[in-house]
PDB file of N, CA and C in Angstrom:
ATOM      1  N   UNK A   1      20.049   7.687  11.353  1.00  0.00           N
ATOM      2  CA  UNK A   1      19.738   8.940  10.692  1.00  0.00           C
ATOM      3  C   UNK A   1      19.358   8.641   9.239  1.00  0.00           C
ATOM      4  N   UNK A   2      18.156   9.270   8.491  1.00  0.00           N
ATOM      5  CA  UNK A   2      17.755   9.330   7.522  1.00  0.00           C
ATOM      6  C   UNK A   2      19.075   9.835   6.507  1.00  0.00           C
ATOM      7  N   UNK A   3      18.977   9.175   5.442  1.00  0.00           N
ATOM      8  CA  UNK A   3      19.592   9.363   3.974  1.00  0.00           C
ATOM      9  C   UNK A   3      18.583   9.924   3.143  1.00  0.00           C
ATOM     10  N   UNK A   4      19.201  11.378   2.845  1.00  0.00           N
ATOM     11  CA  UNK A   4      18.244  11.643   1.645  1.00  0.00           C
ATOM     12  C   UNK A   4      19.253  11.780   0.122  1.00  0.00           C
ATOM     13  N   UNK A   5      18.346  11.957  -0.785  1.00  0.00           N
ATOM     14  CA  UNK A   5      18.609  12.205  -2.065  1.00  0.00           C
ATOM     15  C   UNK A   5      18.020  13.291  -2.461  1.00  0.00           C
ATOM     16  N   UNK A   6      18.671  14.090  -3.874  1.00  0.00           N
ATOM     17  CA  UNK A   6      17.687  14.494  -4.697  1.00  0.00           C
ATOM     18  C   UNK A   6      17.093  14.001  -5.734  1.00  0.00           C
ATOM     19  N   UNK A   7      16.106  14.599  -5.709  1.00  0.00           N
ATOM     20  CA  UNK A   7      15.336  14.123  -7.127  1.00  0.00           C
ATOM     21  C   UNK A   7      14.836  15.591  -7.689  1.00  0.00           C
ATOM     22  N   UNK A   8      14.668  15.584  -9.264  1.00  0.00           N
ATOM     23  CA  UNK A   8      13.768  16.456  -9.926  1.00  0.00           C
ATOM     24  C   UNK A   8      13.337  16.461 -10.781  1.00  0.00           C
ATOM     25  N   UNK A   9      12.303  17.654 -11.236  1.00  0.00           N
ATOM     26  CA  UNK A   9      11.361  17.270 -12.082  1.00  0.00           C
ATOM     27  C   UNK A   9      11.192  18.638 -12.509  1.00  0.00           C
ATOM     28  N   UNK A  10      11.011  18.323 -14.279  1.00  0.00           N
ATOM     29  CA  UNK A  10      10.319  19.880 -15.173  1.00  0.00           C
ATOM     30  C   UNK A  10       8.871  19.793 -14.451  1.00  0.00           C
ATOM     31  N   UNK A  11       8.341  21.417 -14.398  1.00  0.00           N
ATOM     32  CA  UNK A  11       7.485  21.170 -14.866  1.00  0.00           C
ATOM     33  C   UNK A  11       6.963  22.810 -15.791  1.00  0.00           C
ATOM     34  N   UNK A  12       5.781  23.189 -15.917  1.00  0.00           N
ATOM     35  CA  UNK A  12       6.269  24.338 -16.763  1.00  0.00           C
ATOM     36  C   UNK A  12       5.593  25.945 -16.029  1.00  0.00           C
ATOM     37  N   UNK A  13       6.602  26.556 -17.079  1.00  0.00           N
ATOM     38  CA  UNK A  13       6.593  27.862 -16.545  1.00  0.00           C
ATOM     39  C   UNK A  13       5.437  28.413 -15.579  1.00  0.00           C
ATOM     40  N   UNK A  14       4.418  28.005 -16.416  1.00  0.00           N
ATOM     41  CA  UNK A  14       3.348  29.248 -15.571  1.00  0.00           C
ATOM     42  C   UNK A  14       2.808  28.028 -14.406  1.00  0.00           C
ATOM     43  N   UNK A  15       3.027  27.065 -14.535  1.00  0.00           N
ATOM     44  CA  UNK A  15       2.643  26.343 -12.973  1.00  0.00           C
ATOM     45  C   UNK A  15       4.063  26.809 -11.793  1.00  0.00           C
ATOM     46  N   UNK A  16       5.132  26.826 -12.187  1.00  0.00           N
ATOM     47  CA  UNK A  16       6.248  27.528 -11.625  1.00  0.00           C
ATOM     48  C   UNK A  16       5.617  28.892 -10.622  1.00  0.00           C
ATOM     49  N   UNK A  17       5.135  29.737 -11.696  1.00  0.00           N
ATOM     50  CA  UNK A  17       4.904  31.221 -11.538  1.00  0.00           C
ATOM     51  C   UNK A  17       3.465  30.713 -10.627  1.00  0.00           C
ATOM     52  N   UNK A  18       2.274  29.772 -10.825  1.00  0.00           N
ATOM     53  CA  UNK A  18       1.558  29.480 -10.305  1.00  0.00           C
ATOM     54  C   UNK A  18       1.721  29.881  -8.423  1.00  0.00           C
ATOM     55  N   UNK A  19       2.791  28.426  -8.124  1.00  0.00           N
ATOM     56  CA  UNK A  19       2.729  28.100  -7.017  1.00  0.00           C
ATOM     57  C   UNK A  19       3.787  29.372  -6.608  1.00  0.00           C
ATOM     58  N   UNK A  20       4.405  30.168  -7.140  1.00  0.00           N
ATOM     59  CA  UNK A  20       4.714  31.352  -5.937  1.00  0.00           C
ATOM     60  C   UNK A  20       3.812  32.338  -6.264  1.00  0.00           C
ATOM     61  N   UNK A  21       3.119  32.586  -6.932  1.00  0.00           N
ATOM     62  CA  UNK A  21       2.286  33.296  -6.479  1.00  0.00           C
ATOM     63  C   UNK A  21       1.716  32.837  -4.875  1.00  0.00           C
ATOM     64  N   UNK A  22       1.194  31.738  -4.961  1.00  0.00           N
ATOM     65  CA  UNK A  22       0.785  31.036  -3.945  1.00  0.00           C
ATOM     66  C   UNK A  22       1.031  30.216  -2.973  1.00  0.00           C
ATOM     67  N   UNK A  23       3.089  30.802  -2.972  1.00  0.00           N
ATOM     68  CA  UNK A  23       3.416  30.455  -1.427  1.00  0.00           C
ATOM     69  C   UNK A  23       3.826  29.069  -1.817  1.00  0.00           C
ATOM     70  N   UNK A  24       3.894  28.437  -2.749  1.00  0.00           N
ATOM     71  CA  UNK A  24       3.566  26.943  -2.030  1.00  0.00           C
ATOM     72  C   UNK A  24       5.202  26.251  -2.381  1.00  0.00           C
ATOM     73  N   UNK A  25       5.549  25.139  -1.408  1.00  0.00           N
ATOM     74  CA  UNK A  25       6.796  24.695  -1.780  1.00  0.00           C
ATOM     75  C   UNK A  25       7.134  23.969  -2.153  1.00  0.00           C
ATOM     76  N   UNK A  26       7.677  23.368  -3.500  1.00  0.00           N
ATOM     77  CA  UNK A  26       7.493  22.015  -4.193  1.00  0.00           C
ATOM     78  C   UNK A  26       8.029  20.758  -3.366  1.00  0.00           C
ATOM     79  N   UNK A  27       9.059  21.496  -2.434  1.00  0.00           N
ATOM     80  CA  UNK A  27       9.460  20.247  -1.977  1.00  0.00           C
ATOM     81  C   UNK A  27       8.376  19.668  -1.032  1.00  0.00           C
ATOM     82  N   UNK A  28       7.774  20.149  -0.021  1.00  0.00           N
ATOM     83  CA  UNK A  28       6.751  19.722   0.634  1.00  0.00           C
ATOM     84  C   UNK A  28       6.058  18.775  -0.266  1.00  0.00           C
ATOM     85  N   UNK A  29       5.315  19.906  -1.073  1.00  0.00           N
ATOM     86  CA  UNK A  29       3.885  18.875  -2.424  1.00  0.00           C
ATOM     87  C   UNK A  29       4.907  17.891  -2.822  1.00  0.00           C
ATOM     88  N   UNK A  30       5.926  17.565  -3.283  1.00  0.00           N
ATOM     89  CA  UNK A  30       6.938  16.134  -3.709  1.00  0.00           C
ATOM     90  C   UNK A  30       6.597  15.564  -3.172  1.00  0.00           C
ATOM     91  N   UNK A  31       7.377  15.683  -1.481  1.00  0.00           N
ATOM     92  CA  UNK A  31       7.364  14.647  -0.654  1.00  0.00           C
ATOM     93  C   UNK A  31       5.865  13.827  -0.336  1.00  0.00           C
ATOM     94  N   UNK A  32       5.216  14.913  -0.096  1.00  0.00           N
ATOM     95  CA  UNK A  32       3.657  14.314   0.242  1.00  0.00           C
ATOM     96  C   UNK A  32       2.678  13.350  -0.983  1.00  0.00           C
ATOM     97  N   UNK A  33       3.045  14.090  -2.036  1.00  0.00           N
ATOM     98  CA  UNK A  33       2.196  13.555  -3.372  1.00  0.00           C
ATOM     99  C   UNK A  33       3.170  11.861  -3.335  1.00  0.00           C
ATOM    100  N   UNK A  34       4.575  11.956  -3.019  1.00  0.00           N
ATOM    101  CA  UNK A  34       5.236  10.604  -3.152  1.00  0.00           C
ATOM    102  C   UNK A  34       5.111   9.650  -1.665  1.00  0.00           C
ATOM    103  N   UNK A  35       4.828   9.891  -0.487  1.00  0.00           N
ATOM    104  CA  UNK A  35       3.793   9.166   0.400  1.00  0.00           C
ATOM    105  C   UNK A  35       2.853   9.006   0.172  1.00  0.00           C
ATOM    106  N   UNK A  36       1.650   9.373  -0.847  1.00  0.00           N
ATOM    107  CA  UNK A  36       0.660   9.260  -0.497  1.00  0.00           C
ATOM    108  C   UNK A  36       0.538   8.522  -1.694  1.00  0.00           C
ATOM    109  N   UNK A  37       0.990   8.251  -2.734  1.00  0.00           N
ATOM    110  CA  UNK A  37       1.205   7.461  -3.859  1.00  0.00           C
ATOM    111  C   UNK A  37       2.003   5.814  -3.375  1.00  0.00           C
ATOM    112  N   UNK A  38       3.255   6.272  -2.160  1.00  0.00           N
ATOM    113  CA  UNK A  38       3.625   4.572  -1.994  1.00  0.00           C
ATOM    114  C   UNK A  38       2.634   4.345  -0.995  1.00  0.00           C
ATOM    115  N   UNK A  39       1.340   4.803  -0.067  1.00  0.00           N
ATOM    116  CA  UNK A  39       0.556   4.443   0.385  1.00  0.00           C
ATOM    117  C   UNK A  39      -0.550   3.790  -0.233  1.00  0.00           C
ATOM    118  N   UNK A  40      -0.876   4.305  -1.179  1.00  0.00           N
ATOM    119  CA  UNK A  40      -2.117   3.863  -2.153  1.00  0.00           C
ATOM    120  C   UNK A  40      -1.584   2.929  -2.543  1.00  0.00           C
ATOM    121  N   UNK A  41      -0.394   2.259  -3.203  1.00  0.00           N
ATOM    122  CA  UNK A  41       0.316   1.071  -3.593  1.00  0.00           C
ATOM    123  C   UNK A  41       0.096   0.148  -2.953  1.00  0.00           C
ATOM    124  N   UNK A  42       0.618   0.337  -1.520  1.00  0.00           N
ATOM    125  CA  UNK A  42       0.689  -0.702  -0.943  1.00  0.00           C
ATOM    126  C   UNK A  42      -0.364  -0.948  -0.385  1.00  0.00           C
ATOM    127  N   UNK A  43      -1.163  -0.364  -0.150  1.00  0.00           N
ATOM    128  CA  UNK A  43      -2.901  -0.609  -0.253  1.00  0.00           C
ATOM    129  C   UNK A  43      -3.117  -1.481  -1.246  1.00  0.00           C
ATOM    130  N   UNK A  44      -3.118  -1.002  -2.470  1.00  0.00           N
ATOM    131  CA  UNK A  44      -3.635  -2.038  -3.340  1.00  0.00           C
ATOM    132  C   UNK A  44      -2.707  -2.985  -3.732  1.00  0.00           C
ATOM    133  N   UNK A  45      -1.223  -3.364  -2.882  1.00  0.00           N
ATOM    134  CA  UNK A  45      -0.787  -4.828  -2.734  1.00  0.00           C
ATOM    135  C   UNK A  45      -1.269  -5.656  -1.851  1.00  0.00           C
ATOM    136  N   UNK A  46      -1.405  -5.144  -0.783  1.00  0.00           N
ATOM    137  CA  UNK A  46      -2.470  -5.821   0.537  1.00  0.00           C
ATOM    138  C   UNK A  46      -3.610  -6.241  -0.041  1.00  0.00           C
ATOM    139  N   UNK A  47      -4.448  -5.049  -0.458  1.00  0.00           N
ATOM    140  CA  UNK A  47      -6.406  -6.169  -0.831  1.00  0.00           C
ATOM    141  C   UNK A  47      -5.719  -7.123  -2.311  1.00  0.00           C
ATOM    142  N   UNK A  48      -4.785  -6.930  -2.878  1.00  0.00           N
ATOM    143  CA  UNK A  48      -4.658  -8.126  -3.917  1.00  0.00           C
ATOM    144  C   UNK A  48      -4.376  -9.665  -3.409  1.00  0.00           C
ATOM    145  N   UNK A  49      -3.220  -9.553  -1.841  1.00  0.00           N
ATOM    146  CA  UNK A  49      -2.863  -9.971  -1.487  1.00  0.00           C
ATOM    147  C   UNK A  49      -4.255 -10.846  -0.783  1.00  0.00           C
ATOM    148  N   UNK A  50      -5.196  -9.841  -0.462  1.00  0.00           N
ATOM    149  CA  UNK A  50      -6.101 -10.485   0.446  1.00  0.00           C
ATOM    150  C   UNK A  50      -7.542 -11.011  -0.281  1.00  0.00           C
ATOM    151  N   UNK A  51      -7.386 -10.366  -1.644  1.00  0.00           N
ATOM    152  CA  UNK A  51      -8.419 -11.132  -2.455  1.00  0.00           C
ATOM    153  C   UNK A  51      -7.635 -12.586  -3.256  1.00  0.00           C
ATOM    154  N   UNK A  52      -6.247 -12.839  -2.823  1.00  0.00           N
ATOM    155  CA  UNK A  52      -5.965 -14.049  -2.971  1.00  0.00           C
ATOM    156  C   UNK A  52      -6.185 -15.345  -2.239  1.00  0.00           C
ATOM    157  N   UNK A  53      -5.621 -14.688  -1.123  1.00  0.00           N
ATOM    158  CA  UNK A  53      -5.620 -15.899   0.121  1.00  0.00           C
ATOM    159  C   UNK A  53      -7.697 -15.806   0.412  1.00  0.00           C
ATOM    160  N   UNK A  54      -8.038 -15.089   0.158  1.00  0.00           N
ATOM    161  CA  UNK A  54      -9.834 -14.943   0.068  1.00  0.00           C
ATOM    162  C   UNK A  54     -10.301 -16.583  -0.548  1.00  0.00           C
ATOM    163  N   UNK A  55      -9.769 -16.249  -1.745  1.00  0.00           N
ATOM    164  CA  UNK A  55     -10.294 -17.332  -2.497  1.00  0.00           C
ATOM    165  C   UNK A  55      -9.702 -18.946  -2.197  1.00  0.00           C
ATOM    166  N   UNK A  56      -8.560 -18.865  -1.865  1.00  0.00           N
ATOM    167  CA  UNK A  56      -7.981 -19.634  -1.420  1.00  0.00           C
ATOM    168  C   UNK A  56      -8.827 -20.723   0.149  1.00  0.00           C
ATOM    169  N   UNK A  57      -9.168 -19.338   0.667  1.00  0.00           N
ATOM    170  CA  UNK A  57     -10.021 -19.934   1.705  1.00  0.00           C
ATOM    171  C   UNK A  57     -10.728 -20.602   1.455  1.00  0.00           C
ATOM    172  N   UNK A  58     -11.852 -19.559   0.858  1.00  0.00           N
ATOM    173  CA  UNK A  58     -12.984 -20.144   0.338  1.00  0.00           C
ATOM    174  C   UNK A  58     -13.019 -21.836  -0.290  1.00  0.00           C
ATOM    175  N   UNK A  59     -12.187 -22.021  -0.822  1.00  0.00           N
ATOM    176  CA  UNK A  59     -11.742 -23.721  -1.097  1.00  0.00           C
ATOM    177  C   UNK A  59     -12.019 -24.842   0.088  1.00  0.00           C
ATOM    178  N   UNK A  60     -11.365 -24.014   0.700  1.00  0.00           N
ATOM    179  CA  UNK A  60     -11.028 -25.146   2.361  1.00  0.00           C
ATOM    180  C   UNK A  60     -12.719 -25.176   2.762  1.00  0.00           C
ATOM    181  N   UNK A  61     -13.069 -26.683   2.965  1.00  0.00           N
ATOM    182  CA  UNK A  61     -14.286 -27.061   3.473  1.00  0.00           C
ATOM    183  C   UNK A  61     -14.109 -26.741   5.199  1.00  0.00           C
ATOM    184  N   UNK A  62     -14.952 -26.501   5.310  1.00  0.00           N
ATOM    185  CA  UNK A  62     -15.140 -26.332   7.421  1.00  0.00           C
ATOM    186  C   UNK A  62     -15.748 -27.777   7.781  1.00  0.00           C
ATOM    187  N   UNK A  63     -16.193 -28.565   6.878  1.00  0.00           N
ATOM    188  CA  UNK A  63     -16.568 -30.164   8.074  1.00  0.00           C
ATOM    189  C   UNK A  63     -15.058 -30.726   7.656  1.00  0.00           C
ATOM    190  N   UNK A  64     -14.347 -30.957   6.534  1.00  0.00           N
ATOM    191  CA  UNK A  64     -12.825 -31.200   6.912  1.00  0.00           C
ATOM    192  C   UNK A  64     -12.506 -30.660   7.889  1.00  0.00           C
ATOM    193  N   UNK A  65     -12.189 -29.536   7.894  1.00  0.00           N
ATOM    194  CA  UNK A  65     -11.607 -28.868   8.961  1.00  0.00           C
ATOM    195  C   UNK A  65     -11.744 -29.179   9.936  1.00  0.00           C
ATOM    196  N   UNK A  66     -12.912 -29.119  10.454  1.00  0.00           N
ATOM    197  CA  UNK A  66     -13.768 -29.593  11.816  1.00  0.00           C
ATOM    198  C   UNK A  66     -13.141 -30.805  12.195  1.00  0.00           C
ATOM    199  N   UNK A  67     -13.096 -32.108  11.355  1.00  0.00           N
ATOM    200  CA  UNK A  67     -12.380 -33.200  11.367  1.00  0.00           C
ATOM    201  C   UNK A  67     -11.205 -33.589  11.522  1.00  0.00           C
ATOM    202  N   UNK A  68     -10.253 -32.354  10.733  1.00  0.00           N
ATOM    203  CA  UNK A  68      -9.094 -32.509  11.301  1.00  0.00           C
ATOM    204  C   UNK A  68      -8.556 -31.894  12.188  1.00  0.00           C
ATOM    205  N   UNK A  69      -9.510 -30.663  13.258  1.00  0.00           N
ATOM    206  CA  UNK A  69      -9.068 -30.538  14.128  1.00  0.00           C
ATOM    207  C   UNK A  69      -9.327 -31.393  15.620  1.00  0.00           C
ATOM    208  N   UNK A  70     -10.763 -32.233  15.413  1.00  0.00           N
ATOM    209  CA  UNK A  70     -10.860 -33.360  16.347  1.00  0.00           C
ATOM    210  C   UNK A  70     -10.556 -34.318  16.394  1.00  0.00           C
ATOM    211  N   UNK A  71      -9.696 -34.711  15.160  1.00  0.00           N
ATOM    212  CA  UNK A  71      -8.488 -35.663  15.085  1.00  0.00           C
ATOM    213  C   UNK A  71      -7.394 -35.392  15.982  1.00  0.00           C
ATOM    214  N   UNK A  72      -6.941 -33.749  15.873  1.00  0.00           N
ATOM    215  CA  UNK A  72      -5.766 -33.726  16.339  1.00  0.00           C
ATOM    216  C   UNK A  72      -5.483 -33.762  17.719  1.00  0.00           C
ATOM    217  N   UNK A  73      -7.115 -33.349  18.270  1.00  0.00           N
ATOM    218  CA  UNK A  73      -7.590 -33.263  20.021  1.00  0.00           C
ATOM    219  C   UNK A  73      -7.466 -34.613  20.635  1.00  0.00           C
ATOM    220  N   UNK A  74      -7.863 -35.591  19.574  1.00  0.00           N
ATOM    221  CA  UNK A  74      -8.032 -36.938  20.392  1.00  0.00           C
ATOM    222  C   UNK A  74      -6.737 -37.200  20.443  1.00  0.00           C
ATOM    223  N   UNK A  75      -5.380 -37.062  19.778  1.00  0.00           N
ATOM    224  CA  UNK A  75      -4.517 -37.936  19.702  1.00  0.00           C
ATOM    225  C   UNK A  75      -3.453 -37.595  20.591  1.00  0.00           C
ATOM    226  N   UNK A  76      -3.833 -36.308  21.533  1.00  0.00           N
ATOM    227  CA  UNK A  76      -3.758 -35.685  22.982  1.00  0.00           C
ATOM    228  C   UNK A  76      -3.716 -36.819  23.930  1.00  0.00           C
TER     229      UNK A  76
END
């Protein structure tokens, strides 16, 4: 079973008065604005992650490679 917490936050009056005018429920917009923020994160830890090992590749020659994988066939 999920553990929750609270959390909160000012924010001001007439955005208050805003969103009931217009129904809306902060806790919902919280929760969602804070998924969709640790989503975008970890998005941009992944392509950092993957413009590392990118370059990294890019290093490694393919006729080495090639070589040391028909090294490893013959010794089969």
């Amino acid at each position: 079973m999920a553990k929750y917490v609270t959390i909160s936050a000012r924010i001001l009056e007439e955005k208050k008065k805003e969103m009931e005018k217009y129904d809306l429920q902060p806790t919902e917009i919280i929760r969602e604005a804070i998924d969709n923020e640790i989503k975008r994160r970890k998005a941009q830890e992944i392509k950092q992650k993957l413009e590392t090992v990118s370059t990294e590749l890019a290093k490694i020659n393919p006729d080495e490679t090639a070589k040391l994988i028909r090294e490893e066939r013959d010794k089969r």
